[in-house]
Protein backbone atom coordinates (compact mmCIF):
# COMPACT_ATOMS: atom_id res chain seq x y z
CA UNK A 1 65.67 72.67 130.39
CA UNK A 2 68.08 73.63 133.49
CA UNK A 3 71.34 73.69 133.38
CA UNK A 4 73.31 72.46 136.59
CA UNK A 5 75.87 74.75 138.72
CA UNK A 6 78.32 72.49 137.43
CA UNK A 7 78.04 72.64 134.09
CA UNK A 8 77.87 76.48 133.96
CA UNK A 9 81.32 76.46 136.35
CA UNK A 10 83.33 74.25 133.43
CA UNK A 11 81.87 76.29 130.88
CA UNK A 12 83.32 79.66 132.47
CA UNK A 13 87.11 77.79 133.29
CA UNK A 14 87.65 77.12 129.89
CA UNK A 15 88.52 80.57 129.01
CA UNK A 16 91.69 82.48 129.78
CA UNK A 17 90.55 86.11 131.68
CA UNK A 18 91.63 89.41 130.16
CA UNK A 19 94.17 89.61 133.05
CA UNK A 20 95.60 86.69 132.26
CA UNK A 21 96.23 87.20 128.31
CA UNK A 22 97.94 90.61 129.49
CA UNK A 23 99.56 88.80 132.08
CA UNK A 24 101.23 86.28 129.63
CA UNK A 25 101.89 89.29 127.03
CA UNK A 26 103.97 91.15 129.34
CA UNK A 27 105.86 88.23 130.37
CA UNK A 28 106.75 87.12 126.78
CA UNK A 29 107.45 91.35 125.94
CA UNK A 30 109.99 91.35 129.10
CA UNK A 31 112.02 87.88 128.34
CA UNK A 32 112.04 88.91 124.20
CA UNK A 33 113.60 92.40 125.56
CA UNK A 34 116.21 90.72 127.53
CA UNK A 35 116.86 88.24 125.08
CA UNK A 36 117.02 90.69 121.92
CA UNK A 37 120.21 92.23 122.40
CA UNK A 38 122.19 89.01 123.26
CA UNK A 39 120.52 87.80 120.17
CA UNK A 40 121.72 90.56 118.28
CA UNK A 41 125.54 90.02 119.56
CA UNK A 42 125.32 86.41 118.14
CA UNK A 43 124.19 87.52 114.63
CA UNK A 44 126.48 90.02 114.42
CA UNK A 45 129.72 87.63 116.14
CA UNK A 46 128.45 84.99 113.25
CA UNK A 47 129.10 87.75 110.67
CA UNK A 48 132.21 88.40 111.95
CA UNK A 49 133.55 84.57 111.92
CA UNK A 50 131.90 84.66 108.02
CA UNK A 51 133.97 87.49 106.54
CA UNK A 52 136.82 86.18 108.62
CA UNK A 53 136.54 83.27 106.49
CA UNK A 54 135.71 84.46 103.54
CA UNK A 55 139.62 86.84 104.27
CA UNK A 56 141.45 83.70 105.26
CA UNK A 57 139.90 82.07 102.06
CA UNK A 58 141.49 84.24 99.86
CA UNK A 59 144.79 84.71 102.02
CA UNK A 60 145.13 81.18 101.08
CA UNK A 61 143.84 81.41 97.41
CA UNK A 62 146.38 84.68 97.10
CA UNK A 63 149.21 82.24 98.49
CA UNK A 64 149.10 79.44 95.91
CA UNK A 65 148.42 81.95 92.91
CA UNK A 66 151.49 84.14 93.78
CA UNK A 67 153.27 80.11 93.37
CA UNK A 68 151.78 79.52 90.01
CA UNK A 69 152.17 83.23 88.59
CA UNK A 70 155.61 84.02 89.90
CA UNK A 71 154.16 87.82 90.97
CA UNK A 72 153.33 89.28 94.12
CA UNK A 73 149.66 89.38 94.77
CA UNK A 74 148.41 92.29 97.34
CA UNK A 75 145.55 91.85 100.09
CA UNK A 76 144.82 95.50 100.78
CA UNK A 77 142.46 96.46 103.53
CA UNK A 78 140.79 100.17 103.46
CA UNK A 79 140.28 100.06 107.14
CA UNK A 80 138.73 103.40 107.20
CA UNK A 81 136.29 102.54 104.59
CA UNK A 82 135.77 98.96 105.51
CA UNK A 83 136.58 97.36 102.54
CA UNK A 84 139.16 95.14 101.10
CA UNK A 85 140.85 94.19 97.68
CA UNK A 86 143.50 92.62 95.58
CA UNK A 87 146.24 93.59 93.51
CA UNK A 88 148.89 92.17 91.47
CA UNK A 89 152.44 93.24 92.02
CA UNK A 90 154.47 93.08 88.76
CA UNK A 91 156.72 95.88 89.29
CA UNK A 92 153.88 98.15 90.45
CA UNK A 93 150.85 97.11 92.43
CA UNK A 94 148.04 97.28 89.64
CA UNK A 95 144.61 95.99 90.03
CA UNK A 96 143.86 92.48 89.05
CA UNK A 97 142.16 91.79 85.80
CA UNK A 98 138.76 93.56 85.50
CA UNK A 99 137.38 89.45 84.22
CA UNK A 100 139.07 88.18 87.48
CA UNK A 101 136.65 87.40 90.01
CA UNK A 102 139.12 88.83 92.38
CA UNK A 103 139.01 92.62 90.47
CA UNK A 104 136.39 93.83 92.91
CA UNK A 105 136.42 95.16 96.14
CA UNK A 106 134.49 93.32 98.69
CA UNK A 107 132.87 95.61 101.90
CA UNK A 108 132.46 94.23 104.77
CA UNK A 109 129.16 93.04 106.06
CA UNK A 110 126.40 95.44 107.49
CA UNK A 111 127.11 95.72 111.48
CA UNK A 112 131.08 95.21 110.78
CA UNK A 113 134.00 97.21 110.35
CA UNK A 114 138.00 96.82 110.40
CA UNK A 115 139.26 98.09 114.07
CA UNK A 116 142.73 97.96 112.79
CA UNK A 117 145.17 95.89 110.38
CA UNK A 118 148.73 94.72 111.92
CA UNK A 119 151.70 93.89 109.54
CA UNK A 120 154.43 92.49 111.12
CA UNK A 121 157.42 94.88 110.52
CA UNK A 122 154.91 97.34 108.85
CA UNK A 123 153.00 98.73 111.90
CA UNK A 124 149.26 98.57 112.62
CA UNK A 125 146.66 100.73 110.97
CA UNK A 126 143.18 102.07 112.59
CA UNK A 127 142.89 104.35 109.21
CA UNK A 128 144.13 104.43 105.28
CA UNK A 129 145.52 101.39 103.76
CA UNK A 130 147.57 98.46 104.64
CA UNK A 131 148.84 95.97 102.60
CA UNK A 132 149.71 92.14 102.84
CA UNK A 133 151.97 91.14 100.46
CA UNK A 134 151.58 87.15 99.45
CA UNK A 135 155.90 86.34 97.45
CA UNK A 136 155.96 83.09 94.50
CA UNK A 137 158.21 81.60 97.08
CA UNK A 138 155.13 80.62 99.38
CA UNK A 139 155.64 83.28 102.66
CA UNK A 140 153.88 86.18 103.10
CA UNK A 141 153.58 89.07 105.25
CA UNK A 142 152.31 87.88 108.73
CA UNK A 143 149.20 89.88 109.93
CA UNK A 144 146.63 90.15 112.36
CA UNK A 145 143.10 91.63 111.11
CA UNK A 146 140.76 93.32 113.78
CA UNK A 147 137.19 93.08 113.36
CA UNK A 148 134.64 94.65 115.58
CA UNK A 149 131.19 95.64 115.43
CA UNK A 150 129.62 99.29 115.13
CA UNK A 151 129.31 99.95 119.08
CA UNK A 152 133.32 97.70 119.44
CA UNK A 153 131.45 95.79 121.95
CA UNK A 154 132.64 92.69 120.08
CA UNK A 155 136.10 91.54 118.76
CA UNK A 156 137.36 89.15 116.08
CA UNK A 157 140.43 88.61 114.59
CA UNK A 158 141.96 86.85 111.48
CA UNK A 159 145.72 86.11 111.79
CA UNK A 160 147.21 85.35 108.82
CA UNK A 161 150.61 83.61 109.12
CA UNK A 162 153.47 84.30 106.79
CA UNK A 163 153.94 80.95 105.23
CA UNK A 164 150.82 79.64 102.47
CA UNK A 165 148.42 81.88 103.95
CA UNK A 166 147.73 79.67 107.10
CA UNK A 167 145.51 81.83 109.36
CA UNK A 168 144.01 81.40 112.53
CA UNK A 169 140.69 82.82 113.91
CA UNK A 170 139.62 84.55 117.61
CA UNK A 171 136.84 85.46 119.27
CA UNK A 172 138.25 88.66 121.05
CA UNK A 173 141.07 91.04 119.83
CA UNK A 174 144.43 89.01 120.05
CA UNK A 175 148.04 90.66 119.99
CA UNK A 176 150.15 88.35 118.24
CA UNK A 177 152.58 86.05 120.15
CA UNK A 178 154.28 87.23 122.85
CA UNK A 179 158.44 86.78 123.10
CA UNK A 180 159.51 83.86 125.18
CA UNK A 181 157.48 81.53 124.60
CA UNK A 182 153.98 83.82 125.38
């Protein structure tokens, strides 16, 4: 039996040559290396807009309970240790009920920390503690919440207006509003 020159040249094109395997494996290594760290950035900016929600949740959950219990409730943000918690104001900030699903702390999400906490009329905070007060009568201290990530490459911040806990969300680090009309 012979076999034609033609049937041994299709039989040798169907396979990919060592060259051309290492070829396609650098190719794929060099676009997953320049796509990895933008990657990154969008997990970690998803994070951010996540716990963002998760504070302007209970800013607004804080408002309407400070309604129906006639007492000040307390968002207080650790910003040097990156956590966050409530308290209830009757005469003396004490912790909320240890049944309360509120009683404990939340930390922020791997990759995350506070930059800084703004109270209007307070100051702003890049360490300790800083409080947002939410009154029975519906306002509540205005604030602006900084989050970045470990290397502050990335911003986000939570603004929480001072009447029923509105807030508004950013994607970089914004100031406030600017007098006349900025």
């Amino acid at each position: 039996m012979t076999i034609s020159q033609t049937t041994k040249s299709n039989r040798t094109r169907r396979a990919f040559t060592l060259i051309e395997l290492c070829v396609v494996l650098v190719l794929i290594a060099v676009l997953v290396t320049i796509a990895l760290p933008h990657y990154g950035g969008f997990l970690t900016r998803g994070s951010m807009r996540s716990e963002a929600r998760r504070m302007a949740a209970l800013a607004r959950y804080l408002s309407s309970e400070a309604r129906r219990s006639g007492l000040v409730h307390q968002l207080n943000f650790d910003v040097g240790h990156d956590e966050y918690w409530v308290t209830v104001n009757a005469g003396k900030a004490k912790p909320v009920d240890a049944t309360s699903p509120l009683a404990e702390p939340r930390v922020l999400a791997e990759g995350i920390r506070f930059k800084d906490v703004m109270v209007l009329g307070v100051g702003q905070k890049s360490m300790g503690v800083q409080r947002v007060a939410f009154y029975p009568t519906g306002e509540n201290d205005e604030a602006i919440v900084h989050l970045t990530d470990y290397d502050k490459k990335l911003s986000y911040s939570l603004h929480i207006k001072p009447y029923n806990g509105r807030t508004e969300s950013f994607d970089y680090y914004y100031r406030g509003y600017r007098k006349g009309g900025g």
